[in-house]
C-alpha atoms as a PDB file:
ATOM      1  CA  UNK A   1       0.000   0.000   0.000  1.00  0.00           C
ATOM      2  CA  UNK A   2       1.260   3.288  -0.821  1.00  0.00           C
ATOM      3  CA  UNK A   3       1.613   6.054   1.374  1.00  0.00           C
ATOM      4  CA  UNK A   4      -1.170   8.419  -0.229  1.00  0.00           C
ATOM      5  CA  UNK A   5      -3.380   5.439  -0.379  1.00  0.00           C
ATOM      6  CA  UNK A   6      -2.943   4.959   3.116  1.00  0.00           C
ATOM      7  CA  UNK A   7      -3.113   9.048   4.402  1.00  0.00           C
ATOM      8  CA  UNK A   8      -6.651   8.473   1.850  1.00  0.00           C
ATOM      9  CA  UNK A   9      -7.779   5.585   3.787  1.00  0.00           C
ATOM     10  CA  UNK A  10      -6.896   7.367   7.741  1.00  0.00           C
ATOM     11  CA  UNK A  11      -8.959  10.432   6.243  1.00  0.00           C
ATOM     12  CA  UNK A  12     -12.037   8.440   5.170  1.00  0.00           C
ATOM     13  CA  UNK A  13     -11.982   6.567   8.895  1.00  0.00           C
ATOM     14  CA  UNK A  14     -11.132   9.706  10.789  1.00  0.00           C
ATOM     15  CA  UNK A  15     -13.887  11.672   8.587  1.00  0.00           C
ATOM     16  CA  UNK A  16     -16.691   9.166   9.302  1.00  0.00           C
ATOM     17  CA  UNK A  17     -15.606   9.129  13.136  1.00  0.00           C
ATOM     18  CA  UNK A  18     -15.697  12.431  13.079  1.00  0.00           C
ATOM     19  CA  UNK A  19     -19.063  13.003  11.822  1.00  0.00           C
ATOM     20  CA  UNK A  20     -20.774  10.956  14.254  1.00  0.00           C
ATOM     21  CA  UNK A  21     -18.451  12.590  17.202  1.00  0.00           C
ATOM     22  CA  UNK A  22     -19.922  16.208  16.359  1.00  0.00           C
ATOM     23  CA  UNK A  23     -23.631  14.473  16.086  1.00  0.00           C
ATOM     24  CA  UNK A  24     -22.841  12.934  19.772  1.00  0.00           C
ATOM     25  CA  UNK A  25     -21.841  16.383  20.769  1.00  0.00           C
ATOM     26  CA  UNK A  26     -24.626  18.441  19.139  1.00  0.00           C
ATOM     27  CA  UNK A  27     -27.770  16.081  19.424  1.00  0.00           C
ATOM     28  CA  UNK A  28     -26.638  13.560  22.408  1.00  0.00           C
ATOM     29  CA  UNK A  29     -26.659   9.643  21.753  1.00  0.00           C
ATOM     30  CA  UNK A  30     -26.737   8.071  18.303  1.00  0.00           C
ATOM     31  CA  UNK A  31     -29.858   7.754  16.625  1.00  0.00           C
ATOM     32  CA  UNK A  32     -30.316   5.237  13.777  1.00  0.00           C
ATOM     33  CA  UNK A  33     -32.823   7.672  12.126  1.00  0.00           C
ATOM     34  CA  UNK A  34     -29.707  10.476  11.876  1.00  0.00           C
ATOM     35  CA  UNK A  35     -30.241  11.918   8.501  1.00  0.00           C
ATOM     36  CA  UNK A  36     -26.861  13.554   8.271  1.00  0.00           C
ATOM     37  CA  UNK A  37     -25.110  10.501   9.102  1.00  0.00           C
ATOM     38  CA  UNK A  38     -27.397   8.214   6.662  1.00  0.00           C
ATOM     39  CA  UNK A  39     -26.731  10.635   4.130  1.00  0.00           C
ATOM     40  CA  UNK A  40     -22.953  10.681   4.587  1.00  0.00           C
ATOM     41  CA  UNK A  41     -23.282   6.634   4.667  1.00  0.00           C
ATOM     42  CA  UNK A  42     -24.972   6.760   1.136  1.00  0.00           C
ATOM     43  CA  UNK A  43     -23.038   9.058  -0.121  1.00  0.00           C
ATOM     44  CA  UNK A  44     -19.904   6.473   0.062  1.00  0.00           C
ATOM     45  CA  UNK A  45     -19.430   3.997  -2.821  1.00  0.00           C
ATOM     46  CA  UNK A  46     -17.786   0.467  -2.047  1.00  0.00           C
ATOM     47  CA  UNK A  47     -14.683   1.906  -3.106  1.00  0.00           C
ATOM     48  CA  UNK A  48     -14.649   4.366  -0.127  1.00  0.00           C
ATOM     49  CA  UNK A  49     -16.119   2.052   2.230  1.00  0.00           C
ATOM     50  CA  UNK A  50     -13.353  -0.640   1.591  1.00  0.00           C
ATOM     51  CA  UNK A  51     -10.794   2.566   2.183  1.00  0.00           C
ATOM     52  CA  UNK A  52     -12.634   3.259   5.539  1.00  0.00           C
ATOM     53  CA  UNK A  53     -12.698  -0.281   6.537  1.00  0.00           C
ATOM     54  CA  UNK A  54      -8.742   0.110   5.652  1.00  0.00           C
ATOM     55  CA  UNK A  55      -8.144   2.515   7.896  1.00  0.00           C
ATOM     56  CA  UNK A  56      -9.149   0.281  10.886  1.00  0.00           C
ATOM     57  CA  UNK A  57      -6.993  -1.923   9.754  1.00  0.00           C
ATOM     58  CA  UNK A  58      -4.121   0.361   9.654  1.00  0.00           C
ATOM     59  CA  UNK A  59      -5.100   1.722  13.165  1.00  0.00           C
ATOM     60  CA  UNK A  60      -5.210  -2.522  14.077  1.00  0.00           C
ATOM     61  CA  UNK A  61      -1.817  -3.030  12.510  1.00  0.00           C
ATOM     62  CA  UNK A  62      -0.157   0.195  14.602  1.00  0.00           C
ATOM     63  CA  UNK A  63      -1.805  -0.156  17.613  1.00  0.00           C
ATOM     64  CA  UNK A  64      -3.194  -3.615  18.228  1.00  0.00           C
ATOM     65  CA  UNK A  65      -4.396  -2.568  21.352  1.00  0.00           C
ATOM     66  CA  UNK A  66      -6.883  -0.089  20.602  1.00  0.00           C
ATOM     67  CA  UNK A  67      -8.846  -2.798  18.290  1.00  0.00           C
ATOM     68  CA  UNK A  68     -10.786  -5.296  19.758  1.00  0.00           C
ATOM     69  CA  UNK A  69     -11.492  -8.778  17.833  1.00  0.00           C
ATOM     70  CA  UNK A  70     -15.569  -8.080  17.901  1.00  0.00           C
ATOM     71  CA  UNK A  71     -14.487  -4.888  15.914  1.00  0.00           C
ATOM     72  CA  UNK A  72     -12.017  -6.818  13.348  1.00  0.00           C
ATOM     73  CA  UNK A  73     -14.753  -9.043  13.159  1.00  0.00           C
ATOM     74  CA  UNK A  74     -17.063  -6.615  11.740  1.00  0.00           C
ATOM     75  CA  UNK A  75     -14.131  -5.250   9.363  1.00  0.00           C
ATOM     76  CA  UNK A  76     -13.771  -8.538   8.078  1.00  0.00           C
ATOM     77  CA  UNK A  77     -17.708  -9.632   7.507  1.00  0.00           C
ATOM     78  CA  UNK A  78     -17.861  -6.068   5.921  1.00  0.00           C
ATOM     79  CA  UNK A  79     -15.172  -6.524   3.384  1.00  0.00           C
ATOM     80  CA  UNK A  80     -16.267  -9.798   2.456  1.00  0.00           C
ATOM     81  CA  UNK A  81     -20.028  -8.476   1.831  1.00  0.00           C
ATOM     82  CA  UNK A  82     -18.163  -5.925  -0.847  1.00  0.00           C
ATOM     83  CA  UNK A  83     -16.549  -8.911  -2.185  1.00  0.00           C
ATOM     84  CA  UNK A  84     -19.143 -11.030  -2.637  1.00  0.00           C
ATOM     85  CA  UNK A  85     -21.689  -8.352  -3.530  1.00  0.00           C
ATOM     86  CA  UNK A  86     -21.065  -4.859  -3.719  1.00  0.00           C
ATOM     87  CA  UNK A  87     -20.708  -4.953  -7.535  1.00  0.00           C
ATOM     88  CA  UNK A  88     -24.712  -5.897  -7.591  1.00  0.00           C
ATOM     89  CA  UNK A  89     -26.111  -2.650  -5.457  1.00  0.00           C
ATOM     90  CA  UNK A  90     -27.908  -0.459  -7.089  1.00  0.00           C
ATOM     91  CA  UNK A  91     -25.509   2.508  -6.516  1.00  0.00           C
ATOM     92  CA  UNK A  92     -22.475   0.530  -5.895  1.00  0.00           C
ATOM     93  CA  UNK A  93     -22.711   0.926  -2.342  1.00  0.00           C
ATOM     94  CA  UNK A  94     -23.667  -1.926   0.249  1.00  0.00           C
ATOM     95  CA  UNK A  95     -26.311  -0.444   1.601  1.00  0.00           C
ATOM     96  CA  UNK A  96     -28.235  -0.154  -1.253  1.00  0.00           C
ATOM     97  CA  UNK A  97     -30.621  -3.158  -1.898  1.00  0.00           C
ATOM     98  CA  UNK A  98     -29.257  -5.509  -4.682  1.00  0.00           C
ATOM     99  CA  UNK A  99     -30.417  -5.683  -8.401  1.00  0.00           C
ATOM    100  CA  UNK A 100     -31.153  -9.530  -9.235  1.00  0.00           C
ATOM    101  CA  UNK A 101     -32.855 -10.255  -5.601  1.00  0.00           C
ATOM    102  CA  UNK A 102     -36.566 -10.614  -5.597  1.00  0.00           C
ATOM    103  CA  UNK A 103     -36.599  -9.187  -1.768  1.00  0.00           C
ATOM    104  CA  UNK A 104     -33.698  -6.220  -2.218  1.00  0.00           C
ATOM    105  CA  UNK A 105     -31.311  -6.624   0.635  1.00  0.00           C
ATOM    106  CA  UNK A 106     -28.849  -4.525   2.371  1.00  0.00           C
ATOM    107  CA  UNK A 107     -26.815  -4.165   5.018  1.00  0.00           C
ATOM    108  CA  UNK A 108     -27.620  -1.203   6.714  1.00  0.00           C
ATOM    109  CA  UNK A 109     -27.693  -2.813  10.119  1.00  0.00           C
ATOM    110  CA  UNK A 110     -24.110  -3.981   9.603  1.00  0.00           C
ATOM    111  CA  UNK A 111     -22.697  -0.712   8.580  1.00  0.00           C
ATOM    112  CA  UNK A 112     -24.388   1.011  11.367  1.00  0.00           C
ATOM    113  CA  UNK A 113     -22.704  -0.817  13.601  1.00  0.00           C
ATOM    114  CA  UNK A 114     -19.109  -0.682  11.902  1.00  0.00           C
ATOM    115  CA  UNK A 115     -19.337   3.086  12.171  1.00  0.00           C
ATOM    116  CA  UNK A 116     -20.285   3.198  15.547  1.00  0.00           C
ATOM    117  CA  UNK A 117     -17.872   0.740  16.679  1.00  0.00           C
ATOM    118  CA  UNK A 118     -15.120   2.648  14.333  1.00  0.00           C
ATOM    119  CA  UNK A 119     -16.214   6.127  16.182  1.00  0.00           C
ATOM    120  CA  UNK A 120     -15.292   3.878  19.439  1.00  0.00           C
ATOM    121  CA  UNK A 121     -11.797   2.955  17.616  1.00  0.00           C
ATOM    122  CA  UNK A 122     -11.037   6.430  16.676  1.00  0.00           C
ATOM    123  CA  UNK A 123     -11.936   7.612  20.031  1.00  0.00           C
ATOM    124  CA  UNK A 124      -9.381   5.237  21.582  1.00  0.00           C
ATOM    125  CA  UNK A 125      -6.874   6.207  19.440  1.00  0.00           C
ATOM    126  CA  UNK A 126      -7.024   9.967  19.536  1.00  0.00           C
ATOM    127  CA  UNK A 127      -7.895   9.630  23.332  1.00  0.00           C
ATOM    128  CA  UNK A 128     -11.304  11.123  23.110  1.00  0.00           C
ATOM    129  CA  UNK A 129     -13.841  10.686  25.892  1.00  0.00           C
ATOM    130  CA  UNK A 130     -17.118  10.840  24.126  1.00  0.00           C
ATOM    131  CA  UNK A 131     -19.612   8.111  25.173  1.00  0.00           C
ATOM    132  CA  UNK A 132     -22.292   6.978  23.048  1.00  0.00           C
ATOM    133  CA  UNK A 133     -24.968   8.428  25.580  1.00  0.00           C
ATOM    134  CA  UNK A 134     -27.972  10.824  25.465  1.00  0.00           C
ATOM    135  CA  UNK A 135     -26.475  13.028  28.215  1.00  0.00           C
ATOM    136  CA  UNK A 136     -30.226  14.644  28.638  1.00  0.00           C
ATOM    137  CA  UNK A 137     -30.976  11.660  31.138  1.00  0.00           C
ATOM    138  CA  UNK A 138     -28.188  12.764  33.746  1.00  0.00           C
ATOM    139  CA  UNK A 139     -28.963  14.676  36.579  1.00  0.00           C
ATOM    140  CA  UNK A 140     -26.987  18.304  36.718  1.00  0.00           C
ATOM    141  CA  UNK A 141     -24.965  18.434  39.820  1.00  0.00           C
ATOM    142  CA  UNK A 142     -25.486  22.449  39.543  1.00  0.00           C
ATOM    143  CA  UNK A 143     -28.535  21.590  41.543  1.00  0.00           C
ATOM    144  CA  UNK A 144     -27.091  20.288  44.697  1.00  0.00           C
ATOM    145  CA  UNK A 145     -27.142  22.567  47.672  1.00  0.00           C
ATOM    146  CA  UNK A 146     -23.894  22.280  50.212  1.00  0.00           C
ATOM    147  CA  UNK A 147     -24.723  23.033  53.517  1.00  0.00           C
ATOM    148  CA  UNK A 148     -22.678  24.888  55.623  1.00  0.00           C
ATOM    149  CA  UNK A 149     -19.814  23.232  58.199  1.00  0.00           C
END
């Protein structure tokens, strides 16, 4: 792999991560019905999906650590589904329902989770604490009254 590939592949990953990171920040916990991320997802052929799922494994290959197996497993089962059948989606991209299948299929559910598990990854890496939670169910400790000693 060459080195502009690779600096292409670590911008795709860190772009995605980034994406959902600022809709964390700005709207609270992941929601599957995100339009701005959905759109971003569809907006990515195969050919930029197999680059993201590259820069995982880049991140895996540098810094085993930060990559857990249930993660490489979902690298792996993603790259094989552009294998096997990316070149039959509608739009060239795996989430799009397939062309020759009398019930279209996709794999929306498994992307979904790729991204939100590389968001995790990426977080890891850069050192980033930013749970996936909706932060509007905590209590504010502003509220708490200290009485005097």
């Amino acid at each position: 792999m060459n080195l502009e590939h690779r600096d292409n592949c670590l911008m795709v990953f860190r772009k995605v991560s980034e994406t959902l990171n600022t809709q964390i920040q700005t709207h609270g916990q992941l929601q599957r019905n995100n339009k701005i991320i959905w759109d971003m997802l569809h907006s990515m052929d195969n050919d930029i999906w197999s680059m993201y799922l590259t820069g995982i494994k880049i991140i895996d290959k540098e810094f085993g650590h930060l990559v857990q197996m249930n993660e490489i497993a979902t690298v792996l089962d993603l790259e094989r589904i552009i294998d096997r059948w990316g070149h039959m989606s509608q739009s060239g991209n795996i989430l799009t329902p397939f062309k020759t299948r009398a019930k279209p299929h996709n794999y929306k559910g498994r992307a979904w989770k790729m991204v939100n598990q590389g968001r995790e990854i990426w977080c890891r890496a850069m050192q980033i604490d930013l749970p996936n939670e909706d932060a509007s169910k905590t209590q504010p400790i502003d509220n708490i009254v200290e009485f005097g000693s």
